[in-house]
N, C-alpha and C. Protein backbone atom coordinates (compact mmCIF):
# COMPACT_ATOMS: atom_id res chain seq x y z
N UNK A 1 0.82 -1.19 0.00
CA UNK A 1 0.00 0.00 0.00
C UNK A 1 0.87 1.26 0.00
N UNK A 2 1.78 1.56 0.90
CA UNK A 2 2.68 2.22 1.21
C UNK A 2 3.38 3.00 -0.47
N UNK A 3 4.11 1.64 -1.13
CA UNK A 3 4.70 1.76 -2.66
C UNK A 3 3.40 1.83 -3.57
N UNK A 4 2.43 2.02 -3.56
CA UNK A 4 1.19 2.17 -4.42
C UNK A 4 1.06 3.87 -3.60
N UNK A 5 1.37 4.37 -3.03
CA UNK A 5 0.91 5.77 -2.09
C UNK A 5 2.41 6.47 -3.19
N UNK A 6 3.13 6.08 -2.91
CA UNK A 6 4.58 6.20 -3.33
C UNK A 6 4.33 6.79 -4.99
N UNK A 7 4.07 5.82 -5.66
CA UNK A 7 3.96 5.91 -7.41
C UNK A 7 2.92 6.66 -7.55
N UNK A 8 1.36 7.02 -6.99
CA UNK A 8 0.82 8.26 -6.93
C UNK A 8 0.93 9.70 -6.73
N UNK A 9 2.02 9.82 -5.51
CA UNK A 9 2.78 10.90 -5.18
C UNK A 9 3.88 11.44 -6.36
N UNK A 10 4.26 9.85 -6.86
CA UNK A 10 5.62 10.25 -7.82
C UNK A 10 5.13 10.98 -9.08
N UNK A 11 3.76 10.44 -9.68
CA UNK A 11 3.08 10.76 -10.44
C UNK A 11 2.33 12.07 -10.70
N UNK A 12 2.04 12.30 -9.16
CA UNK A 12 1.40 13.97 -9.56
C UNK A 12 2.41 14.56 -9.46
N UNK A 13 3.44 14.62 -8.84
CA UNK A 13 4.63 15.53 -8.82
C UNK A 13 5.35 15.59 -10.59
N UNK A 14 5.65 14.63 -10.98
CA UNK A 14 5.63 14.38 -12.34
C UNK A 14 4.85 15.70 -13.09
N UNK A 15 3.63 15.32 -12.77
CA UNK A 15 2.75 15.83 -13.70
C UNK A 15 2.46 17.89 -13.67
N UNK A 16 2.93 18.33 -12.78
CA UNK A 16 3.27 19.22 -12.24
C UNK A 16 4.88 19.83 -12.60
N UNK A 17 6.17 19.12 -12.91
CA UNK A 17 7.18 19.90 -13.01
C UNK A 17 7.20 20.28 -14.04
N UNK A 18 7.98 21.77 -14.26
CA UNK A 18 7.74 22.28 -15.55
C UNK A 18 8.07 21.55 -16.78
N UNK A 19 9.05 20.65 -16.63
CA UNK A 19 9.59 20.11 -17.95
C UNK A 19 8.34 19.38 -18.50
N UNK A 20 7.70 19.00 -18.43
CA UNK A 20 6.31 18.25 -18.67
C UNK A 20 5.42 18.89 -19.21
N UNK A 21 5.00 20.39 -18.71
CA UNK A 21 4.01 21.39 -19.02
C UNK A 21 4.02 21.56 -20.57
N UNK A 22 3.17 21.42 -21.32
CA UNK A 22 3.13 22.30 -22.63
C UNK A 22 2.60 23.16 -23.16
N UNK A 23 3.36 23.79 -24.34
CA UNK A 23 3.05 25.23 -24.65
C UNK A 23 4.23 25.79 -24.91
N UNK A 24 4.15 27.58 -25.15
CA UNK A 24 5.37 28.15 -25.75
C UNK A 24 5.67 29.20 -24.85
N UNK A 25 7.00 29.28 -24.78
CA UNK A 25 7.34 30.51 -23.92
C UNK A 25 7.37 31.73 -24.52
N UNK A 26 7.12 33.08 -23.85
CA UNK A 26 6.88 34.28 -24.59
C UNK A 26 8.34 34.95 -25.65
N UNK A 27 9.31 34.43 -25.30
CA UNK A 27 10.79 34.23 -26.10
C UNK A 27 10.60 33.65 -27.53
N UNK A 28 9.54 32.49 -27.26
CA UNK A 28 9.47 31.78 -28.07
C UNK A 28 8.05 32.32 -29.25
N UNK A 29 7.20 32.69 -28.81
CA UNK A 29 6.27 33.61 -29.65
C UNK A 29 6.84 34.95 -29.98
N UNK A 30 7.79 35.86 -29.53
CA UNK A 30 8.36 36.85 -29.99
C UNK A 30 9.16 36.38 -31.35
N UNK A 31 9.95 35.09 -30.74
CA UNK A 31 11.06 34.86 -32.04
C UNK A 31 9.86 34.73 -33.01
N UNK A 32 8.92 33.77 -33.43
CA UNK A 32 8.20 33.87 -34.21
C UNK A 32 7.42 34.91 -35.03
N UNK A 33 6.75 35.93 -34.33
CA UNK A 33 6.39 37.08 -34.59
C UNK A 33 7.41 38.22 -35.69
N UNK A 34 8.92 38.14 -34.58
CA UNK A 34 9.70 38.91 -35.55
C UNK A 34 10.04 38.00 -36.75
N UNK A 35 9.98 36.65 -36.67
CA UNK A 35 10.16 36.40 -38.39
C UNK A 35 9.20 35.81 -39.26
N UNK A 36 7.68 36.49 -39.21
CA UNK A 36 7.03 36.50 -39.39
C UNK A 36 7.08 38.21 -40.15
N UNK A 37 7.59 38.83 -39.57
CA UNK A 37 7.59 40.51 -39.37
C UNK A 37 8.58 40.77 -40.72
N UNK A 38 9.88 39.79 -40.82
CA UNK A 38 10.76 39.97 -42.09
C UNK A 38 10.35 39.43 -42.82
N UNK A 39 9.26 38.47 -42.67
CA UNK A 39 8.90 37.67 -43.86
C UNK A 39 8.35 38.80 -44.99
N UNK A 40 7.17 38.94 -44.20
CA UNK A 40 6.52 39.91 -44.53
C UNK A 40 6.82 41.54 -44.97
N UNK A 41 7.92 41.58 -44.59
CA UNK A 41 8.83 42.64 -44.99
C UNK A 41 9.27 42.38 -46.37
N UNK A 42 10.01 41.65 -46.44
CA UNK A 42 10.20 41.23 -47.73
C UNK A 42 9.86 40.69 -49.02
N UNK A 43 8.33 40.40 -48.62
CA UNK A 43 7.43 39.81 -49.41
C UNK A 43 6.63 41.10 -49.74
N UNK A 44 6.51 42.00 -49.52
CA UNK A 44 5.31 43.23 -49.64
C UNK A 44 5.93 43.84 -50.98
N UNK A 45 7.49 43.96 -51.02
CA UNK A 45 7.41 44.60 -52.85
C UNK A 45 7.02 44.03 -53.48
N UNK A 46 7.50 42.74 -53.49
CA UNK A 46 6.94 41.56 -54.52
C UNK A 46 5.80 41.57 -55.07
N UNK A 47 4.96 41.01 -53.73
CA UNK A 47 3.61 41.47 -53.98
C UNK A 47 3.01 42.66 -54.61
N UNK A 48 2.95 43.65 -54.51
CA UNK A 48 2.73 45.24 -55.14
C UNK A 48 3.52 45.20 -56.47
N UNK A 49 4.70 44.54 -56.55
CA UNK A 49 4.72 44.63 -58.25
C UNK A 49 3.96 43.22 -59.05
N UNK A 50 3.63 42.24 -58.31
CA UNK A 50 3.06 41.43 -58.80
C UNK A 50 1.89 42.20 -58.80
N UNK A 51 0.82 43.20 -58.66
CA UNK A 51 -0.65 43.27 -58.80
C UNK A 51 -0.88 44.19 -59.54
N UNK A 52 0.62 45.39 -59.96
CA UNK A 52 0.57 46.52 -60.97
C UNK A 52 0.78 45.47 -62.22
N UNK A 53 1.50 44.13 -62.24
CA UNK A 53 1.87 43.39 -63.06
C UNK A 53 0.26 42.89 -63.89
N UNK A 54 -0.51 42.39 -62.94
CA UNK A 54 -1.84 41.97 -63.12
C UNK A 54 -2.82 43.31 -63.79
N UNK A 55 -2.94 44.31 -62.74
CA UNK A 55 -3.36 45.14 -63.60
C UNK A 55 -3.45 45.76 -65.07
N UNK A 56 -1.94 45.74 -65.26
CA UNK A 56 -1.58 46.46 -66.60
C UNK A 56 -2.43 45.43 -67.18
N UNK A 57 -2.04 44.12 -67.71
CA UNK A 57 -2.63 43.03 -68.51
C UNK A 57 -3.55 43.14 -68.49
N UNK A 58 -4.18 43.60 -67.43
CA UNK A 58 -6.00 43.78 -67.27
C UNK A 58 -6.50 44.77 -68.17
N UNK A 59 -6.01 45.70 -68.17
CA UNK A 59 -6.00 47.39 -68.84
C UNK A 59 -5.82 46.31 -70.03
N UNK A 60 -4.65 45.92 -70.90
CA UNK A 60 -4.22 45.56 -72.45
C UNK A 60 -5.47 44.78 -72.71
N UNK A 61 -6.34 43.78 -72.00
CA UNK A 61 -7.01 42.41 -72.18
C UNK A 61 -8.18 43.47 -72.45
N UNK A 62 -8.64 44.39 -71.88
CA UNK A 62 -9.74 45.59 -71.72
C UNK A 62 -9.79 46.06 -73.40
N UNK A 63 -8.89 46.14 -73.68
CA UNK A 63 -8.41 47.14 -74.73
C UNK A 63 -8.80 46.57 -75.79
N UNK A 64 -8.35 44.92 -75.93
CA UNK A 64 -8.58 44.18 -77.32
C UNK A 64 -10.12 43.78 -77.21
N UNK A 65 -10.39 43.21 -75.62
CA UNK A 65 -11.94 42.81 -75.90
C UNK A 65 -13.03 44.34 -76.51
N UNK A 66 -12.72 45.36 -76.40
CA UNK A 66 -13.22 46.28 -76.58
C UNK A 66 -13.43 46.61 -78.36
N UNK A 67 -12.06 46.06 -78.70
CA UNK A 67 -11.96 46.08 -79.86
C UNK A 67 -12.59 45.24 -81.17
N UNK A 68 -12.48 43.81 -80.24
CA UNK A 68 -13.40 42.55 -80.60
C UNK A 68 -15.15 42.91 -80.61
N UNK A 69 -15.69 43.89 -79.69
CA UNK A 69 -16.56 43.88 -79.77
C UNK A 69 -17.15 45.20 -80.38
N UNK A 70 -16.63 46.06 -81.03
CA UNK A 70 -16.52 46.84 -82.67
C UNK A 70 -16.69 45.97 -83.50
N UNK A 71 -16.08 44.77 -83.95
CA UNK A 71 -15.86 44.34 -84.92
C UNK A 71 -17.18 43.71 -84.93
N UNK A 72 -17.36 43.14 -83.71
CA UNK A 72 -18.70 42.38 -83.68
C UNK A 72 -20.16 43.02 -84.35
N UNK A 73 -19.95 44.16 -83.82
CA UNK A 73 -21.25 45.62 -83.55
C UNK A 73 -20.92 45.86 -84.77
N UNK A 74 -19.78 45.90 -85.93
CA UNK A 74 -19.98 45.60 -87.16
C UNK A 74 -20.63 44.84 -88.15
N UNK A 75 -20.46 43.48 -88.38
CA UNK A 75 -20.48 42.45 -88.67
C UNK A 75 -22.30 42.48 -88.61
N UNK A 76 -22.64 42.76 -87.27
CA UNK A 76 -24.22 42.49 -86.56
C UNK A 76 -25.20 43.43 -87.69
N UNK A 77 -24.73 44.57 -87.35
CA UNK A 77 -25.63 45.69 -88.03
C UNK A 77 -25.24 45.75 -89.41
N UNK A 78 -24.69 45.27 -89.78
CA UNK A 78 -23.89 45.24 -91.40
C UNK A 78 -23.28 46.75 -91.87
N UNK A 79 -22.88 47.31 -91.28
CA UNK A 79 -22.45 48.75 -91.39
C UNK A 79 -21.04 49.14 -91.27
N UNK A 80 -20.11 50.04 -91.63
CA UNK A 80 -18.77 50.35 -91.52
C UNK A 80 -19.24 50.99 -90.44
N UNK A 81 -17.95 50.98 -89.66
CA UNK A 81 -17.89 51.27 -87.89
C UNK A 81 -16.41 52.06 -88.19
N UNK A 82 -16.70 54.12 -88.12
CA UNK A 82 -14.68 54.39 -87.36
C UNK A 82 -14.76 54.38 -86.45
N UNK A 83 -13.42 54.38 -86.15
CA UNK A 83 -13.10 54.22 -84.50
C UNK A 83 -12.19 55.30 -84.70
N UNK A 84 -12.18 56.32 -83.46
CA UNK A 84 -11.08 57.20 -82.82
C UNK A 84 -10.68 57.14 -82.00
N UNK A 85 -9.65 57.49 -81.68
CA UNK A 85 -9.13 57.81 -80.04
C UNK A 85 -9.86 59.22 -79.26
N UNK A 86 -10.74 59.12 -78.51
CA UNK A 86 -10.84 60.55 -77.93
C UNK A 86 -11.10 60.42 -76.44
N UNK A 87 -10.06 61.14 -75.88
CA UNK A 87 -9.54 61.33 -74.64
C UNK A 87 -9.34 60.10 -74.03
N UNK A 88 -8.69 59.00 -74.75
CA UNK A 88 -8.25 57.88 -73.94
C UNK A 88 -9.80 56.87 -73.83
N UNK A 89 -10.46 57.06 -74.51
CA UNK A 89 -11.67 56.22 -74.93
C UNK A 89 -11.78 56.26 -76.86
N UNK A 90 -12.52 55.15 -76.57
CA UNK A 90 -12.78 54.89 -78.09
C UNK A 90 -14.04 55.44 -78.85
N UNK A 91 -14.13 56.40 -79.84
CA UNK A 91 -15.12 56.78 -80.06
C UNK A 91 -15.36 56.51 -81.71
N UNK A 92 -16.84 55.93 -81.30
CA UNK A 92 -17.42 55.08 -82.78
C UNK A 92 -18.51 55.91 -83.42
N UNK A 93 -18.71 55.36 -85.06
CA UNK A 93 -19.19 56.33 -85.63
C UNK A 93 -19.65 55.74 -86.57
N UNK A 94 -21.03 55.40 -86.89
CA UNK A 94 -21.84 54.49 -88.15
C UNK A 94 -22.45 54.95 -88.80
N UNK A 95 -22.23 55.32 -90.15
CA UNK A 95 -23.06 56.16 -91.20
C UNK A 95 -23.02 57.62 -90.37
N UNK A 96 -24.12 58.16 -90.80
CA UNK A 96 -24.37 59.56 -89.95
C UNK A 96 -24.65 59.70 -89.09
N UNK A 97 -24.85 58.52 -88.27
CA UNK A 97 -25.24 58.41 -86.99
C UNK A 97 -24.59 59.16 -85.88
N UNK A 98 -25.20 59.67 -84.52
CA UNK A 98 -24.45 60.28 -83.51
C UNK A 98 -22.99 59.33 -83.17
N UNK A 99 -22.14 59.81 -82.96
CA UNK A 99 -20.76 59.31 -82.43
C UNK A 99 -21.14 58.45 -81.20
N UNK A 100 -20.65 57.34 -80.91
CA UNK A 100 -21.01 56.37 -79.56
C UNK A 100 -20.04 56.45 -78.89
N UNK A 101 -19.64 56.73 -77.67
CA UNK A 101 -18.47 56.83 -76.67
C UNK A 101 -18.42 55.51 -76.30
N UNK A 102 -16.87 54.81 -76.48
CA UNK A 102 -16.88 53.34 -75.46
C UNK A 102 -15.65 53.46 -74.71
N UNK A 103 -16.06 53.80 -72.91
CA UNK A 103 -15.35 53.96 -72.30
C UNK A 103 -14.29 52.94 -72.37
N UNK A 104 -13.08 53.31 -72.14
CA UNK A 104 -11.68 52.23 -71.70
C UNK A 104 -11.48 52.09 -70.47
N UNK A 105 -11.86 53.10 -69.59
CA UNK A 105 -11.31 52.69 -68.29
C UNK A 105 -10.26 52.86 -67.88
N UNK A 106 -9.00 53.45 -68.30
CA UNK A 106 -7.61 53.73 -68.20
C UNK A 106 -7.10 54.13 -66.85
N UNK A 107 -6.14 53.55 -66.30
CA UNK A 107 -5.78 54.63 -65.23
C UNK A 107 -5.22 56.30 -65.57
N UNK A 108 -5.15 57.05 -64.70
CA UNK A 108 -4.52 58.13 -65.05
C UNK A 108 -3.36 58.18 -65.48
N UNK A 109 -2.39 57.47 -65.43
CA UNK A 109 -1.04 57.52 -65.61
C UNK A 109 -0.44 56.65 -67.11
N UNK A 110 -2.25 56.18 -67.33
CA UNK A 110 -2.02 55.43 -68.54
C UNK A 110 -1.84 56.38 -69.81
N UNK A 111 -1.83 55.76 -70.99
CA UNK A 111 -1.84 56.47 -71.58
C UNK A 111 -2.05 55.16 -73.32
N UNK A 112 -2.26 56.18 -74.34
CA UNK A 112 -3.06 54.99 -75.52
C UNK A 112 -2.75 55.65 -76.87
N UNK A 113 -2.30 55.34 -77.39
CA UNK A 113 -1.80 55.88 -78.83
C UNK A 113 -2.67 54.96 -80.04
N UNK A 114 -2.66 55.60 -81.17
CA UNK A 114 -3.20 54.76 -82.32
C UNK A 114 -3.01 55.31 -83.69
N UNK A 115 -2.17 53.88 -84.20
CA UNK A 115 -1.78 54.47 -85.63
C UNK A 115 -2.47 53.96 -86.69
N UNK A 116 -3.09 54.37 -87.57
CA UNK A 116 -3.70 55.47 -88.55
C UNK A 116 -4.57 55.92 -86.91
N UNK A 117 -4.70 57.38 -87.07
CA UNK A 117 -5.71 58.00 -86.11
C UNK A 117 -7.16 57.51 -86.58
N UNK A 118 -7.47 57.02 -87.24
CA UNK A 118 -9.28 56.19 -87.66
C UNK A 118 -9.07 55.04 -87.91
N UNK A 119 -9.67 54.02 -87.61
CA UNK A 119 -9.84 52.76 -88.13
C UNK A 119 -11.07 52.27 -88.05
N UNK A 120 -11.42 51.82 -90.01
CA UNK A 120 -12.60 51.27 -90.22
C UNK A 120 -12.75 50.14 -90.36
N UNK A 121 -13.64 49.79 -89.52
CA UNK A 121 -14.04 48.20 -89.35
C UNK A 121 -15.61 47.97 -90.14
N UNK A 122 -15.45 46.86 -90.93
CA UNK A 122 -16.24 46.81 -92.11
C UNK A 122 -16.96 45.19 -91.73
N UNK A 123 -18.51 45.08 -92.78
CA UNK A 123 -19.30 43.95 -92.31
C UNK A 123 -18.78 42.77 -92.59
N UNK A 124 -17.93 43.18 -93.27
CA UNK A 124 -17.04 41.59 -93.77
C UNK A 124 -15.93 41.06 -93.09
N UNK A 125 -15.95 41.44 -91.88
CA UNK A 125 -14.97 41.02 -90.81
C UNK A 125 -13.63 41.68 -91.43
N UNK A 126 -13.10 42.97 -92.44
CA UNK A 126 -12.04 43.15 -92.27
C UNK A 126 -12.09 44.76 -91.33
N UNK A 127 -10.52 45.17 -91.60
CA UNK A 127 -10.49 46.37 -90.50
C UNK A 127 -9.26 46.97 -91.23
N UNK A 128 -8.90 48.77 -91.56
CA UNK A 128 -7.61 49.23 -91.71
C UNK A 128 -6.71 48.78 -90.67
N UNK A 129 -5.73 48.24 -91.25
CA UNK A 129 -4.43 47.57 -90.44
C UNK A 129 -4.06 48.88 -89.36
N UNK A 130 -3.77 48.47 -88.39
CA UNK A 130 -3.07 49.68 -86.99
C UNK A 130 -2.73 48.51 -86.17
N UNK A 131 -2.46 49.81 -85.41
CA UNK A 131 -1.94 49.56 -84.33
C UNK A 131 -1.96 50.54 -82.92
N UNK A 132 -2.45 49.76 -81.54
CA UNK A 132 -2.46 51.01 -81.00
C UNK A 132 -1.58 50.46 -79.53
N UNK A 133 -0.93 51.24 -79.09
CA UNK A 133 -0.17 51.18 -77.78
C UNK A 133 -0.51 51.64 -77.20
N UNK A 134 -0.21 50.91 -75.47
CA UNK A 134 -0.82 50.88 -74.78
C UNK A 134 0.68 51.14 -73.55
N UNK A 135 0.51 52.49 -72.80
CA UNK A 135 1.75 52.33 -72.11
C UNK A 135 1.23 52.91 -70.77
N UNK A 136 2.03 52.33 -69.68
CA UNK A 136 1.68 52.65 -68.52
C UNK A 136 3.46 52.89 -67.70
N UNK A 137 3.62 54.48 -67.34
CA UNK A 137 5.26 53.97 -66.90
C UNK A 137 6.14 53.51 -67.78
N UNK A 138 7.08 52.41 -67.17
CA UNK A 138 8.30 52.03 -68.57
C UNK A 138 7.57 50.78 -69.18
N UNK A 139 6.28 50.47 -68.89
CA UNK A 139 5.89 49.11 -69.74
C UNK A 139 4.88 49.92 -70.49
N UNK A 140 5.05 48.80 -71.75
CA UNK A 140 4.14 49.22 -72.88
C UNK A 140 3.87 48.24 -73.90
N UNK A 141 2.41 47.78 -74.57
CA UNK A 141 2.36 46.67 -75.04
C UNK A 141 1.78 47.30 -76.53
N UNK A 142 1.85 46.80 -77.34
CA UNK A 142 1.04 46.59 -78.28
C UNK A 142 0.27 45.95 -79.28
N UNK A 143 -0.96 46.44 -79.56
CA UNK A 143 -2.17 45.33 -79.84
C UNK A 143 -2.21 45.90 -81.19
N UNK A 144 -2.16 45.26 -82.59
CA UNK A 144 -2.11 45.35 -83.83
C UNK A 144 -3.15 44.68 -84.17
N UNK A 145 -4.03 44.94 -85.40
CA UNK A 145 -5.06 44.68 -85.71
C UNK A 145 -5.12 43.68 -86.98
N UNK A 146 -5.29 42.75 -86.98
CA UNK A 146 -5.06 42.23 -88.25
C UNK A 146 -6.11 42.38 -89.51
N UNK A 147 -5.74 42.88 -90.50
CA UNK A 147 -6.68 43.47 -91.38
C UNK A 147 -7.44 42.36 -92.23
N UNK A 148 -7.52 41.35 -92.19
CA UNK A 148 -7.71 39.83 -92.62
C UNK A 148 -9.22 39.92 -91.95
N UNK A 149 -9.11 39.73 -90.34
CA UNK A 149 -9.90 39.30 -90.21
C UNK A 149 -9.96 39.79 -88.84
N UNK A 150 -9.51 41.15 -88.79
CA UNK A 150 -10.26 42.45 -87.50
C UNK A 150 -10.22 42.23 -86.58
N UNK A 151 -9.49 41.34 -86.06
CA UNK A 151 -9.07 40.36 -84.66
C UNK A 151 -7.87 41.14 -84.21
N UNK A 152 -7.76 41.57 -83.00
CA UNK A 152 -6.66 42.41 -82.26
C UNK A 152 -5.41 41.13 -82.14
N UNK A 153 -4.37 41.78 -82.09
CA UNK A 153 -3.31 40.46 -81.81
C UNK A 153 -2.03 41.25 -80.30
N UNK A 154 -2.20 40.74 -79.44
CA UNK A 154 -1.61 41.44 -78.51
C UNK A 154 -0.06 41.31 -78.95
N UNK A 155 0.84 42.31 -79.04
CA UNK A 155 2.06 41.94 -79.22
C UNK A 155 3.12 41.83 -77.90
């Protein structure tokens, strides 16, 4: 009885010294925190040029579907469609009809060029050959039109 009193005693004492206890010491959640803190330090440019990276493409992808769907709004109504550049939007123009504004959406810092300044897109799926650039900062892409068959081609 005595050695059965014994191994109970030994046991809660056991169960009680710190080496046994679990969990983390506050040394030990600090170390974590601060490299958690550089991680994240160092990961934040990355990130921010990865999402201006995403954007731009977003803006270029904007640009051709916009363009695709002129050609379409051609084709549909059976009519020659110009297109201009005005103020960083595209502005369309069918027979004598009022001029149609189709917003682009650009950021401010963007900016959109287009060579021949008109391009007519016709019911037969062709289009005057151009080209228009698309620049934001030191990147800049350009989307050329193929006169075949009025389909933008991102370059």
């Amino acid at each position: 009885m005595i050695l059965q009193d014994n191994k109970q005693l030994a046991m809660t004492a056991n169960s009680l010294s710190p080496s046994t206890q679990k969990g983390f010491s506050l040394l030990e959640l600090l170390t974590v925190l601060v490299m958690l803190g550089i991680v994240a330090g160092i990961s934040a440019p990355a990130i921010g040029k990865l999402l201006s990276g995403l954007d731009f493409r977003k803006q270029v992808q904007n640009i051709s579907a916009n363009l695709r769907a002129v050609r379409l709004q051609a084709i549909v109504t059976g009519r020659d469609i110009v297109v201009r550049l005005d103020e960083g939007n595209l502005l369309l123009q069918s027979g004598r009809d009022e001029p149609q504004v189709k917003e682009l959406d650009l950021n401010e810092e963007s900016e959109i060029l287009m060579e021949p300044e008109v391009i007519i897109f016709t019911p037969q799926s062709t289009a005057t050959p151009a080209v228009l650039t698309y620049a934001r900062g030191e990147r800049s892409r350009e989307i050329k039109l193929d006169p075949l068959t009025a389909l933008p081609v991102i370059q």
